[in-house]
Protein backbone atom coordinates (compact mmCIF):
# COMPACT_ATOMS: atom_id res chain seq x y z
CA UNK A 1 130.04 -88.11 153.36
CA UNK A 2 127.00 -85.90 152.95
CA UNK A 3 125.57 -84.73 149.39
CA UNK A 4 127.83 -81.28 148.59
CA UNK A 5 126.57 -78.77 146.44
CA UNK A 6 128.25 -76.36 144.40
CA UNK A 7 127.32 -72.79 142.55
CA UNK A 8 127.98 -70.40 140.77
CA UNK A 9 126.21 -67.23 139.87
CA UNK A 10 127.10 -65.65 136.03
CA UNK A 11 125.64 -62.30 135.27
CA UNK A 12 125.93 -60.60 131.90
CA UNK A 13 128.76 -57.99 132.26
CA UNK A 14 126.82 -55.27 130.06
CA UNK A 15 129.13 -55.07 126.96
CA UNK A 16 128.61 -57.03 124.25
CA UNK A 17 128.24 -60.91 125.32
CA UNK A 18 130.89 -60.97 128.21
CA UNK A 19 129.64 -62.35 131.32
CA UNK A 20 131.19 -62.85 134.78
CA UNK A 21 131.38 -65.93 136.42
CA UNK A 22 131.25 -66.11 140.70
CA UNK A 23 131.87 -69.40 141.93
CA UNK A 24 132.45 -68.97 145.76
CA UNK A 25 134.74 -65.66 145.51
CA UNK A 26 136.57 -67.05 142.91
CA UNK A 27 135.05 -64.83 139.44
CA UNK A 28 135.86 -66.03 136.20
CA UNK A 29 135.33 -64.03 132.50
CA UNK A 30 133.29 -65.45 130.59
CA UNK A 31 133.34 -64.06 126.81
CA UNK A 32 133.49 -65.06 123.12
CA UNK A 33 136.03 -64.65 119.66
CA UNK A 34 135.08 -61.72 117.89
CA UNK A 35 133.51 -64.04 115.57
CA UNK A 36 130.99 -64.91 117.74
CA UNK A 37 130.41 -61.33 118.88
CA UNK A 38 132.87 -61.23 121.61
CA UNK A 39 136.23 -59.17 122.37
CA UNK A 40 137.69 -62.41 123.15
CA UNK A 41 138.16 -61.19 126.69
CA UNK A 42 137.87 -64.48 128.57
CA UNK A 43 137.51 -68.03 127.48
CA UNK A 44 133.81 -69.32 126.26
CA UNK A 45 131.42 -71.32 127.95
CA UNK A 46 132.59 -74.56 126.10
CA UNK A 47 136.15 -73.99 126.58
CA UNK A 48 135.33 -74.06 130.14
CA UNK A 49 133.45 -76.94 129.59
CA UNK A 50 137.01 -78.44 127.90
CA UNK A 51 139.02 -77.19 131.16
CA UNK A 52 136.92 -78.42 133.64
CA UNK A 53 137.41 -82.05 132.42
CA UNK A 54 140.93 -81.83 132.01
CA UNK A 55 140.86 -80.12 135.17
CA UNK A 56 138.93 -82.94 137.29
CA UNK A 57 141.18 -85.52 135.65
CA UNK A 58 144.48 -83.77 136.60
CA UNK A 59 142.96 -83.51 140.12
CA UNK A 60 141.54 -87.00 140.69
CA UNK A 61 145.11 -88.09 138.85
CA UNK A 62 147.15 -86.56 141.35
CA UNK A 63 144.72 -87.33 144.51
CA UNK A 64 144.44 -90.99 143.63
CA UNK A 65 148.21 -91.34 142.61
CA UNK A 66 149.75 -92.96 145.62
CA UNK A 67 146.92 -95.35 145.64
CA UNK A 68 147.94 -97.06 142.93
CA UNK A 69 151.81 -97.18 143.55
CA UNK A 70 152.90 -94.11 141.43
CA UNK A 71 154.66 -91.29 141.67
CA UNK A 72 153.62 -88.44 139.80
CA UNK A 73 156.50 -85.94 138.12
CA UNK A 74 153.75 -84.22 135.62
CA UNK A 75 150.65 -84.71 134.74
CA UNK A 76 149.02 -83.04 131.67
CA UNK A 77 145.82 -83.34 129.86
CA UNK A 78 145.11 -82.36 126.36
CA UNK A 79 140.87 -81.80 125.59
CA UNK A 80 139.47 -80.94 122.24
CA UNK A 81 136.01 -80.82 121.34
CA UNK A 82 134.20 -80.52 117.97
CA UNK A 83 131.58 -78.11 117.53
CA UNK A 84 129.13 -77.08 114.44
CA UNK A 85 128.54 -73.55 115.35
CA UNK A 86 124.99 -73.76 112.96
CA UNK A 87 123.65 -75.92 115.42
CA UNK A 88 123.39 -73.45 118.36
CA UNK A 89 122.78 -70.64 115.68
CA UNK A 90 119.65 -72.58 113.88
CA UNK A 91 121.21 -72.77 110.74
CA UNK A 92 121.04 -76.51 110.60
CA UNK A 93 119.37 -79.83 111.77
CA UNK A 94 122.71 -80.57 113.71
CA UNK A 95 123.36 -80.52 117.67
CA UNK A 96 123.90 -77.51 119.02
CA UNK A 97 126.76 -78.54 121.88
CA UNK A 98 129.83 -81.13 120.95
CA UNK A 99 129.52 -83.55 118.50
CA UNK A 100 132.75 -85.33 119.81
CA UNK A 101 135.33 -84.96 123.00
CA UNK A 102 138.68 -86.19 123.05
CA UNK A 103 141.32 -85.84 125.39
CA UNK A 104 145.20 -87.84 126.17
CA UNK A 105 146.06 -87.80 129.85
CA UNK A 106 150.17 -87.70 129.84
CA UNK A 107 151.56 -89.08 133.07
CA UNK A 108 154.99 -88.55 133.36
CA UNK A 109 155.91 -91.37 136.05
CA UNK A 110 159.15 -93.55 136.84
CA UNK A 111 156.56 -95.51 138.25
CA UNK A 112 155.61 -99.40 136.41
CA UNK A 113 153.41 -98.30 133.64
CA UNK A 114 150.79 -101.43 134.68
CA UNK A 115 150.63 -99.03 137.85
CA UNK A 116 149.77 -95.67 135.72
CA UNK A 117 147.31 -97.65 133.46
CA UNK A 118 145.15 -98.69 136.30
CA UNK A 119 145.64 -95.22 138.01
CA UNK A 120 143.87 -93.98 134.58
CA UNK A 121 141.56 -96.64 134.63
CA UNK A 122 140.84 -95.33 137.95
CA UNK A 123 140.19 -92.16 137.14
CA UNK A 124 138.15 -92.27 134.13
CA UNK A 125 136.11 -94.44 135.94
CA UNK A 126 135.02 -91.45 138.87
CA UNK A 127 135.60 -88.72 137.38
CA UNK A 128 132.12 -86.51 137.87
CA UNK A 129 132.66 -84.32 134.95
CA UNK A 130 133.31 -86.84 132.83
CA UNK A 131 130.22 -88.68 134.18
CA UNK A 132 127.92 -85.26 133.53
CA UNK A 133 129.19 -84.82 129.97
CA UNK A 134 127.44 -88.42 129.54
CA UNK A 135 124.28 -86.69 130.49
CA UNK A 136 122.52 -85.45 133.81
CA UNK A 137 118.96 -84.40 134.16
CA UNK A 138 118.62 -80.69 134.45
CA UNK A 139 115.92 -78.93 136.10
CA UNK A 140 114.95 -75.38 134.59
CA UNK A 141 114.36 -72.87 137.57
CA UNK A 142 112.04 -70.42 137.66
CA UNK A 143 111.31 -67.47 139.67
């Protein structure tokens, strides 16, 4: 299979620090808490971040099920991430993104839980956000 590329185009909104998010038609607010200057409008950057790993693990979870000899009834995934809002502000020497992700995938399965364990093996094993969040080189653009 050819190299696939995906985009998506944000521009600020105008008020405050809400931005809007086009990914292929599909447009997605982008905002901030009140504490951080927003009106809370849409979810922040790093909750999306947080969704779209439990997102590619629910969908490599259900698209890899049947090769592994289980049948899926629900799957769910819980992310959290820690973050030290002085990093990203200046306000200390500390990293300005997550300092730690978690997440629990919950499979609920009739299927022999040897079967589910290697289906999660599986998938923790390809799943491409997961593999970014361990770091990817990223190229600044410039006009």
């Amino acid at each position: 299979m050819p190299k696939l590329t995906f985009s998506s185009d944000v521009k600020w909104s105008g008020e405050g620090v809400r931005s809007v998010a086009d990914m292929n038609g599909k447009q997605v607010i982008i905002d901030e808490p009140p504490a951080l200057g927003g009106t809370d409008q849409g979810p922040n950057p790093v909750e999306l971040v947080l969704a779209a790993l439990g997102g590619c693990i629910n969908v490599l979870v259900s698209l890899f099920a049947s090769h592994h000899g289980v049948e899926l009834k629900g799957v769910q995934v819980h992310v959290e991430g820690d973050l030290d809002p002085d990093g990203f502000m200046e306000k200390a020497d500390v990293r300005p993104g997550f300092l730690e992700i978690r997440y629990h995938i919950d499979i609920d399965s009739p299927s022999d839980p040897k079967n589910v364990q290697a289906l999660i093996e599986h998938v923790e094993r390809v799943c491409p956000v997961k593999d970014t969040l361990r770091g990817v080189p990223t190229v600044p653009i410039t006009n």
